[in-house]
N, C-alpha and C. Protein backbone atom coordinates (compact mmCIF):
# COMPACT_ATOMS: atom_id res chain seq x y z
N UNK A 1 83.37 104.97 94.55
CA UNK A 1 84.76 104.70 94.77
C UNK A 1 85.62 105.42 93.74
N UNK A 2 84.64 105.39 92.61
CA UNK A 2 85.46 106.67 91.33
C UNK A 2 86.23 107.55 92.24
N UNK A 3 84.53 108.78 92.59
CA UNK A 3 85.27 110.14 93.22
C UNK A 3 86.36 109.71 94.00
N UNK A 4 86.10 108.85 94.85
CA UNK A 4 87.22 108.75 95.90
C UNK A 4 88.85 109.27 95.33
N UNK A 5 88.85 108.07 94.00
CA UNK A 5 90.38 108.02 93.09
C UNK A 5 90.51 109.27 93.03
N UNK A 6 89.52 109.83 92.36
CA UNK A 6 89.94 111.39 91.48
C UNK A 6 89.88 112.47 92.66
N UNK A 7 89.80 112.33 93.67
CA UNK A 7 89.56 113.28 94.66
C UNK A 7 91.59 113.05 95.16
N UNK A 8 91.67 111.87 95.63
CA UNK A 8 93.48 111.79 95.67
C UNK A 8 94.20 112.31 94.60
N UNK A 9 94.07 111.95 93.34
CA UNK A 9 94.66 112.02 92.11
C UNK A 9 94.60 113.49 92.35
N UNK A 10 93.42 114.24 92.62
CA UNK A 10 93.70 116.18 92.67
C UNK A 10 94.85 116.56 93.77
N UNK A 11 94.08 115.75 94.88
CA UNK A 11 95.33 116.24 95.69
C UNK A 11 97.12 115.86 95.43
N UNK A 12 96.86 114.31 94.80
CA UNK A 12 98.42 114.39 94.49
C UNK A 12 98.64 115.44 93.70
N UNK A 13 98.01 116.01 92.13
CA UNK A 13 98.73 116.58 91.44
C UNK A 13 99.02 118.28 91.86
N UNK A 14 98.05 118.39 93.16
CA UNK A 14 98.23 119.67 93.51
C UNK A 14 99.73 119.70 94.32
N UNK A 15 99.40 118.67 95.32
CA UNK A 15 100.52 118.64 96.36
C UNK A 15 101.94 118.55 95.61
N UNK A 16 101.83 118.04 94.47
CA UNK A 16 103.20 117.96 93.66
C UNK A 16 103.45 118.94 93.16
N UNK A 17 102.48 120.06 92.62
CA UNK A 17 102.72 120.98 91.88
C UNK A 17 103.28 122.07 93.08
N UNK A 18 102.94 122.06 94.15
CA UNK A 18 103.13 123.06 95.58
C UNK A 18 104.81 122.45 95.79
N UNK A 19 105.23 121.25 95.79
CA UNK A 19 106.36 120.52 96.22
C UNK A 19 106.48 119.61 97.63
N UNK A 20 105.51 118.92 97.56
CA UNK A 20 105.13 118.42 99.07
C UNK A 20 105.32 116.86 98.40
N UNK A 21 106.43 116.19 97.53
CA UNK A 21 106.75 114.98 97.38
C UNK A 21 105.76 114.25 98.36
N UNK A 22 105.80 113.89 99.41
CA UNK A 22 105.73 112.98 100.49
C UNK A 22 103.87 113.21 100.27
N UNK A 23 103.56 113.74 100.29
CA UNK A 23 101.79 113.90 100.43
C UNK A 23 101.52 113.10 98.92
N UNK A 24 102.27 114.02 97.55
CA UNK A 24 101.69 113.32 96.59
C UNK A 24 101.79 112.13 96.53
N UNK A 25 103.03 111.34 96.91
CA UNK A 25 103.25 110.27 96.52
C UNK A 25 102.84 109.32 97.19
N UNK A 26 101.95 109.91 98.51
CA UNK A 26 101.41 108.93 99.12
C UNK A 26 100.21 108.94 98.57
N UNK A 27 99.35 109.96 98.22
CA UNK A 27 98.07 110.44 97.42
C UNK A 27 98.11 109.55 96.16
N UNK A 28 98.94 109.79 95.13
CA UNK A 28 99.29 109.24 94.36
C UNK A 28 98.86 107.45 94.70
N UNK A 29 99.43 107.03 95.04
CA UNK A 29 99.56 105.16 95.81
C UNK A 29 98.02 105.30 96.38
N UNK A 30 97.07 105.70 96.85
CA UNK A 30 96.13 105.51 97.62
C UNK A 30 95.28 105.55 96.26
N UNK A 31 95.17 106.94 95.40
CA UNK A 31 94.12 106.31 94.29
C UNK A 31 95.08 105.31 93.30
N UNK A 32 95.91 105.35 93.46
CA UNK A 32 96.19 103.94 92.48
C UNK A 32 95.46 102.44 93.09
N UNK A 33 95.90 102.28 94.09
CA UNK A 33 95.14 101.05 94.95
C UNK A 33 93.51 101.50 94.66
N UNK A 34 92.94 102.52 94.86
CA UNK A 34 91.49 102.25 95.07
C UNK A 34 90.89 102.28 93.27
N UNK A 35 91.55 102.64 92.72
CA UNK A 35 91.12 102.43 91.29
C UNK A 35 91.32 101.09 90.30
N UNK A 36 92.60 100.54 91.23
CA UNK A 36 92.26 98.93 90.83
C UNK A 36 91.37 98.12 91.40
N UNK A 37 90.77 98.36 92.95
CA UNK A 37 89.95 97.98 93.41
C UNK A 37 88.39 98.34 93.17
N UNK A 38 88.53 99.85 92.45
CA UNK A 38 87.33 100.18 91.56
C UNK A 38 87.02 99.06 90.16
N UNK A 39 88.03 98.45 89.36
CA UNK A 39 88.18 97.84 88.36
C UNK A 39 87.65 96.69 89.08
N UNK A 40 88.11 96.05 89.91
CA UNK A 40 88.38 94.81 90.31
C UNK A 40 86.52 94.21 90.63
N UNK A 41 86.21 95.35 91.28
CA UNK A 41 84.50 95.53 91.31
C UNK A 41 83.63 95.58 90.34
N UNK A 42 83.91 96.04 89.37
CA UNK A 42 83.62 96.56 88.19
C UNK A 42 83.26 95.41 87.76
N UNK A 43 84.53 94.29 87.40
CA UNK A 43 84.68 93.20 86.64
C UNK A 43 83.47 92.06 87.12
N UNK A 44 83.75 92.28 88.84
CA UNK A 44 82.81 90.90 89.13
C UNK A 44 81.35 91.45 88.95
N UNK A 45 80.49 93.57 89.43
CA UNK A 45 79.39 93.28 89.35
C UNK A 45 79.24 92.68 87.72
N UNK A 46 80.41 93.15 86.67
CA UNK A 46 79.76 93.02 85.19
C UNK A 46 79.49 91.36 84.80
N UNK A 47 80.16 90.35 85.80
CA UNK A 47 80.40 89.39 85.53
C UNK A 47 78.95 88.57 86.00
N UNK A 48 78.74 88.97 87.45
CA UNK A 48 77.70 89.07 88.19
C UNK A 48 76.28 89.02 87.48
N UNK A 49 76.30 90.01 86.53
CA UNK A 49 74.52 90.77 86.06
C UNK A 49 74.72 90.07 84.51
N UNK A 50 75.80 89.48 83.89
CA UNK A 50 75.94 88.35 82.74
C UNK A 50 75.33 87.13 83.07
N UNK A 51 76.19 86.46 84.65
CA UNK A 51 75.41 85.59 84.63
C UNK A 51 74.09 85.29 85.42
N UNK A 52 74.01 86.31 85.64
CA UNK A 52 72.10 86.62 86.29
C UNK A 52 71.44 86.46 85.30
N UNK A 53 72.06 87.37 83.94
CA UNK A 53 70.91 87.04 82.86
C UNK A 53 70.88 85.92 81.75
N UNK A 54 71.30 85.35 82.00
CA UNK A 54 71.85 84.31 81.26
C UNK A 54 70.75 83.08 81.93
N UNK A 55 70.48 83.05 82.95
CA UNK A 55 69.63 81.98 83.68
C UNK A 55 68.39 81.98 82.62
C-alpha cells in the first residue's frame, strides 16, 4: 500500500510540475488517504503481533 502512496505522490508532483492542478490535486488527496490508511494498518498489525506475544 506504500508503493501505491508514492506511485500518486509521483504523479501529483509531476502533474503539478506540467500544470495540470486538477490531476495533482486529486493525486495528491488519494495518496494522502491511502497513507493514513497505510499508518492506520501499521498501528493495528504492530498492536496485533505485541499482543500475540505477550500470551
Amino acid at each position: 500500500m506504500l508503493y501505491w502512496t508514492l506511485v500518486f505522490l509521483v504523479i501529483a508532483l509531476i502533474a503539478g510540475a506540467l500544470g495540470f492542478g486538477g490531476i495533482a490535486g486529486a493525486s495528491a488527496g488519494i495518496a494522502q488517504i491511502l497513507f493514513f490508511v497505510f499508518l492506520v494498518l501499521l498501528v493495528i498489525s504492530l498492536l496485533a503481533g505485541f499482543f500475540r506475544s505477550a500470551r
